[in-house]
N, C-alpha and C. Protein backbone atom coordinates (compact mmCIF):
# COMPACT_ATOMS: atom_id res chain seq x y z
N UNK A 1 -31.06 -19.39 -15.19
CA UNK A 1 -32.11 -18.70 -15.93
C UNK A 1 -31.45 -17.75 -16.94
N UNK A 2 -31.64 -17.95 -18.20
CA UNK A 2 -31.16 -16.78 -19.09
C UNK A 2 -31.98 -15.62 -18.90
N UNK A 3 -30.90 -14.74 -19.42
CA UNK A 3 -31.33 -12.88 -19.44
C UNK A 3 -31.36 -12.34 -20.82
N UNK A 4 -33.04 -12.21 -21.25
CA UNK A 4 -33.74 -11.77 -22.42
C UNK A 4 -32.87 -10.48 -22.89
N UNK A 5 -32.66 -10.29 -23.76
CA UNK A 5 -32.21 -8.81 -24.27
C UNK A 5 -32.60 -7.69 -23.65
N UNK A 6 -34.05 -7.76 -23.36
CA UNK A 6 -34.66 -6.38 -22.63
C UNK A 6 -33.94 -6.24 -21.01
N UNK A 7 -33.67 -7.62 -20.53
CA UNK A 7 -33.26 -7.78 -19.01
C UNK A 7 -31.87 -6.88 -19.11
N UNK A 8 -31.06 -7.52 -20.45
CA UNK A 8 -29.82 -7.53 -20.33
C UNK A 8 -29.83 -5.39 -20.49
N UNK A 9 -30.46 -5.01 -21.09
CA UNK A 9 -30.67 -3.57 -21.35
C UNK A 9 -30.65 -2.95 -20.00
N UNK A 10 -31.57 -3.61 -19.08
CA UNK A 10 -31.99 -3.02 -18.04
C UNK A 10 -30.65 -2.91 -17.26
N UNK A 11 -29.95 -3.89 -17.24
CA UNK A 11 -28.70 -4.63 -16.43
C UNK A 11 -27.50 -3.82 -17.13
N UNK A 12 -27.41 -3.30 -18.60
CA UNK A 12 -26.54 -2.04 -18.52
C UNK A 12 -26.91 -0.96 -17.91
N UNK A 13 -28.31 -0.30 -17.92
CA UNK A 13 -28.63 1.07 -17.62
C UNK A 13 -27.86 1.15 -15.46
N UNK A 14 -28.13 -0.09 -15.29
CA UNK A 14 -27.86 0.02 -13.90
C UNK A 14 -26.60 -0.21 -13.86
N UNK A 15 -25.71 -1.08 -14.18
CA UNK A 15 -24.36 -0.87 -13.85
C UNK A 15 -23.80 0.87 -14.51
N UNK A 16 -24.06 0.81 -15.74
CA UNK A 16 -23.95 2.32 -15.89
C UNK A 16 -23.94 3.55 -15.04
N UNK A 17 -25.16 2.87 -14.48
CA UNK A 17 -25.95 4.45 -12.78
C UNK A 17 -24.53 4.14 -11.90
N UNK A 18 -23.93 2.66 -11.95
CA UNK A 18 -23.09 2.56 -10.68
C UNK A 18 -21.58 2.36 -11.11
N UNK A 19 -21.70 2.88 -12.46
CA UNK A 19 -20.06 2.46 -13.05
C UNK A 19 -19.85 1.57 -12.86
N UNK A 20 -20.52 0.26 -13.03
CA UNK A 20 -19.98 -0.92 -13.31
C UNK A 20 -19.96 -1.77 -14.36
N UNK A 21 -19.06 -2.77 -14.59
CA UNK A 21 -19.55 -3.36 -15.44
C UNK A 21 -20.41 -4.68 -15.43
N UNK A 22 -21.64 -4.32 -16.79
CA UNK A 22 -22.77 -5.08 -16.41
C UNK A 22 -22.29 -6.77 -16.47
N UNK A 23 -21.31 -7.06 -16.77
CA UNK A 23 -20.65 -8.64 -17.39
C UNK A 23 -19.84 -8.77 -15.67
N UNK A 24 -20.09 -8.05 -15.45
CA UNK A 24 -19.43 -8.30 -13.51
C UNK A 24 -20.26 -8.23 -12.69
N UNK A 25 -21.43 -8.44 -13.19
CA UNK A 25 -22.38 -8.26 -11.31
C UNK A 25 -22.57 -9.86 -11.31
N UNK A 26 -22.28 -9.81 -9.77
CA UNK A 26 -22.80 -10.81 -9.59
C UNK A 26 -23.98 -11.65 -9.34
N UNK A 27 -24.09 -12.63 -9.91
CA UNK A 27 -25.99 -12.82 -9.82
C UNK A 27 -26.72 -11.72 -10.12
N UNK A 28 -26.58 -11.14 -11.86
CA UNK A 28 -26.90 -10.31 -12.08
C UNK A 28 -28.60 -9.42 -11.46
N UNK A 29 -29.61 -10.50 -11.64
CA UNK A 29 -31.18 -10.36 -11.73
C UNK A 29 -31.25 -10.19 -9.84
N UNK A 30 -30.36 -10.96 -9.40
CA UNK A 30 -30.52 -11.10 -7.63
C UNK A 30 -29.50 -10.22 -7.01
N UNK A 31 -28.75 -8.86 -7.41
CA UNK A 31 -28.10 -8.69 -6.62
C UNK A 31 -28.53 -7.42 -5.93
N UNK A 32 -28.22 -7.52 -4.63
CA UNK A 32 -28.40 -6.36 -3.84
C UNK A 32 -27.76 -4.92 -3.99
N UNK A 33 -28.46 -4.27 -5.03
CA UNK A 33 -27.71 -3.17 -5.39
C UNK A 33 -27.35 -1.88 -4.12
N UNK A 34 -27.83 -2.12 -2.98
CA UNK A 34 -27.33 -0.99 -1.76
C UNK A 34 -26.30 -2.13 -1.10
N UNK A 35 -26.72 -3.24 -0.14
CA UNK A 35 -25.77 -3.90 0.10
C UNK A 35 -24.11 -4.27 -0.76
N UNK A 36 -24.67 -4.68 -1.44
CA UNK A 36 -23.55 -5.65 -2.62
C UNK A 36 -22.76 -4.29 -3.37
N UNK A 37 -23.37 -3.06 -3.71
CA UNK A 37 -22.89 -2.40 -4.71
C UNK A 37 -22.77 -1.06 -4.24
N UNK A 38 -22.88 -0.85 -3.08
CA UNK A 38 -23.55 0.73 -2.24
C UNK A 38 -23.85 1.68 -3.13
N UNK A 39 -25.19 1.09 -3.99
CA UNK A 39 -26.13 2.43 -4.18
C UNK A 39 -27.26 2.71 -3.50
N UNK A 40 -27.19 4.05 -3.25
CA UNK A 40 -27.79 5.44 -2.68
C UNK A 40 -29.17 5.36 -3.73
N UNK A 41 -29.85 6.40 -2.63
CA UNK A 41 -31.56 7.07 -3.08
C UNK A 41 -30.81 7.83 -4.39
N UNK A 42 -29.64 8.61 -5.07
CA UNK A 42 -29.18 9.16 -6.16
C UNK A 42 -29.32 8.47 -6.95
N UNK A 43 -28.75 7.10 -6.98
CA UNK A 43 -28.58 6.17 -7.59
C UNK A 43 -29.62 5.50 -8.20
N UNK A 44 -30.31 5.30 -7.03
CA UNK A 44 -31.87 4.67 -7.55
C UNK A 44 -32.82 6.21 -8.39
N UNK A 45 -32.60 7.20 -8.17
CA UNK A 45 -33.24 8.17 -8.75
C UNK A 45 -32.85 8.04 -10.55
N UNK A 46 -31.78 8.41 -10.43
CA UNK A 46 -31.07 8.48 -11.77
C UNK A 46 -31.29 6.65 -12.54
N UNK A 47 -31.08 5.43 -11.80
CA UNK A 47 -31.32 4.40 -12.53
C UNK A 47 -32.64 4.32 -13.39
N UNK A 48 -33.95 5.19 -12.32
CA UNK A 48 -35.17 5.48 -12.74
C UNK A 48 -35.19 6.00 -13.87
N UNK A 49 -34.69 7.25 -13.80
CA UNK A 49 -34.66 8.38 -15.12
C UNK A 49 -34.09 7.38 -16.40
N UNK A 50 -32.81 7.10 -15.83
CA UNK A 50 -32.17 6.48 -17.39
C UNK A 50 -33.71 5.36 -18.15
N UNK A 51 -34.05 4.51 -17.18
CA UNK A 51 -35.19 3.54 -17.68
C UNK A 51 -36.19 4.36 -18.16
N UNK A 52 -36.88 4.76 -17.61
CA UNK A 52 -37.76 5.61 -18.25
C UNK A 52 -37.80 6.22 -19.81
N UNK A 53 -36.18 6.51 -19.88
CA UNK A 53 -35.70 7.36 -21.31
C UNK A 53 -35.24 5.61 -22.41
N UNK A 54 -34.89 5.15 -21.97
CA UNK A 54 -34.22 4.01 -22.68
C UNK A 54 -35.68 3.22 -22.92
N UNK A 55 -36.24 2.84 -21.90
CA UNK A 55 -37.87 2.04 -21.96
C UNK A 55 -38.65 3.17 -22.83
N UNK A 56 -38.93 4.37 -22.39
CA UNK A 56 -40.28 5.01 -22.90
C UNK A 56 -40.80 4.21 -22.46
N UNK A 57 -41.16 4.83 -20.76
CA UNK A 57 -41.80 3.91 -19.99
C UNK A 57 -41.99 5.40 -18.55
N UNK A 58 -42.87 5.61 -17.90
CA UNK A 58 -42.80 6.68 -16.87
C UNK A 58 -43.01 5.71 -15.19
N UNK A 59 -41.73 5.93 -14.30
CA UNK A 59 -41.91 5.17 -13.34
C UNK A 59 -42.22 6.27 -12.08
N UNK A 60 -43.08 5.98 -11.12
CA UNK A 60 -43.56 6.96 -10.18
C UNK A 60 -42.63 6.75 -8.85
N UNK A 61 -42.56 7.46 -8.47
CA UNK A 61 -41.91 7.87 -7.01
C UNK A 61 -42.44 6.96 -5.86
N UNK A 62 -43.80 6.79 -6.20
CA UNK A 62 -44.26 5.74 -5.39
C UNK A 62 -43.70 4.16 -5.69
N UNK A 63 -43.70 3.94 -6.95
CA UNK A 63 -43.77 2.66 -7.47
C UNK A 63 -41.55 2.81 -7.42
N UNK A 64 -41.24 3.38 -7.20
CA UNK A 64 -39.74 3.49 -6.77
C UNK A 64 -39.45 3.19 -5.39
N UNK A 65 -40.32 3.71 -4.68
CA UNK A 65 -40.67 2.94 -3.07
C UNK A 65 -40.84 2.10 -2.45
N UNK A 66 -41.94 1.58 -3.45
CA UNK A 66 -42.79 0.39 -3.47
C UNK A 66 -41.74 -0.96 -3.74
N UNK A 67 -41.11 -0.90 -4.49
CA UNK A 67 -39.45 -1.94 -4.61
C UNK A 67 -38.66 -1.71 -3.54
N UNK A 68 -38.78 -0.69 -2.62
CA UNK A 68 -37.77 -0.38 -1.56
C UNK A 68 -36.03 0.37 -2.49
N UNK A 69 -36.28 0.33 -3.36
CA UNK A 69 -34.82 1.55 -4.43
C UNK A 69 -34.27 2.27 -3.64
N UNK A 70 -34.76 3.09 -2.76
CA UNK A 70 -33.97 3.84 -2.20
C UNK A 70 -33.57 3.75 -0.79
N UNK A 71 -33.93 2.43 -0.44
CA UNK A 71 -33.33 2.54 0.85
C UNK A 71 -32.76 0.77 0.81
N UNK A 72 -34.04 -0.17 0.63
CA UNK A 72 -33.36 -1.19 1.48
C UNK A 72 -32.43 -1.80 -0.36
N UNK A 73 -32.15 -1.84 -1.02
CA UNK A 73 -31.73 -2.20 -2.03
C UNK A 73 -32.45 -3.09 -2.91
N UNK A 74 -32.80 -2.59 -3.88
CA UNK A 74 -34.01 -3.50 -4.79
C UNK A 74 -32.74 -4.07 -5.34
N UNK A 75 -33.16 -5.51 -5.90
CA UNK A 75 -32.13 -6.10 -6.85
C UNK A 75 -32.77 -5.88 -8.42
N UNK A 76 -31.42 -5.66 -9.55
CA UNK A 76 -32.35 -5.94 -10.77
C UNK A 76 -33.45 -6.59 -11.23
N UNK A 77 -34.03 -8.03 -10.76
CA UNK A 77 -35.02 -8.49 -10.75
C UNK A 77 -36.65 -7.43 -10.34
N UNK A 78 -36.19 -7.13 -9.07
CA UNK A 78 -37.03 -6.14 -8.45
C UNK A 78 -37.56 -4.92 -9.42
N UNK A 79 -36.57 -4.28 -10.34
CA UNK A 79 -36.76 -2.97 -11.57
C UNK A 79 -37.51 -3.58 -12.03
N UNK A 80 -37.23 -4.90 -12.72
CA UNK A 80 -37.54 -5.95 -13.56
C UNK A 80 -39.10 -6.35 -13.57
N UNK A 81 -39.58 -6.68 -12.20
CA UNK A 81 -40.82 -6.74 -12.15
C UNK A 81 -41.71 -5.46 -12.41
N UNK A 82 -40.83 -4.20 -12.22
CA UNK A 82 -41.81 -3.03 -11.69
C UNK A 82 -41.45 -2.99 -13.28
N UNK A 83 -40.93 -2.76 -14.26
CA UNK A 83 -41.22 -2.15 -15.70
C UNK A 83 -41.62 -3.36 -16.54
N UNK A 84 -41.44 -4.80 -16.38
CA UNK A 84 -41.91 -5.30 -17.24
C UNK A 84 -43.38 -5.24 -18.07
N UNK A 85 -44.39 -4.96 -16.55
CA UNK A 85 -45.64 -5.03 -17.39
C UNK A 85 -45.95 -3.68 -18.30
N UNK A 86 -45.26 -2.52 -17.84
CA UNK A 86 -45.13 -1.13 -18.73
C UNK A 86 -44.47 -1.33 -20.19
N UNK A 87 -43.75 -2.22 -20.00
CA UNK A 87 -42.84 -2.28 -21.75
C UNK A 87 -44.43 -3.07 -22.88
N UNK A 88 -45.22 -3.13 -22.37
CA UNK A 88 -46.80 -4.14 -23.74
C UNK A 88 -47.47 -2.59 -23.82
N UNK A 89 -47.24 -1.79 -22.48
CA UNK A 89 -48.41 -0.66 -22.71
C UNK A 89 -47.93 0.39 -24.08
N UNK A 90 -46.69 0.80 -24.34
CA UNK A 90 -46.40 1.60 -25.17
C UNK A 90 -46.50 1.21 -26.54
């Protein structure tokens, strides 16, 4: 499956949160960012913030939950679903 420009955006802001590089994750859209990459509730906080500022897009604490971000490991796909339908509203 190719990764749209907006995906690929999303997929720097998060290796960024985890100092990585985004051309090295593996299975970029599917990877387990707590398992695979050990990020933390920090991690997922701050990945939030950066999207939010880069999207102009506001993501809730709930809807950060609601993906499981801070505990069981959302994969990029997972962000992916939660901001896509926010990127038509602005």
């Amino acid at each position: 499956m190719a990764i749209t420009a907006q995906q690929d955006r999303l997929l720097a802001i998060i290796a960024g949160a985890l100092n990585r590089d985004p051309r090295a994750l593996p299975e970029p859209m599917d990877v387990k960012l707590a398992e695979q990459l050990e990020a933390d509730s920090l991690d997922a906080v701050e990945i939030a913030m950066e999207i939010e500022s880069q999207f102009a897009i506001e993501i809730s604490d709930d809807e950060i939950d609601k993906i499981g971000a801070r505990d069981s490991g959302a994969t990029p796909g997972d962000w992916w679903r939660l901001i896509e339908p926010k990127l038509g509203e602005g």
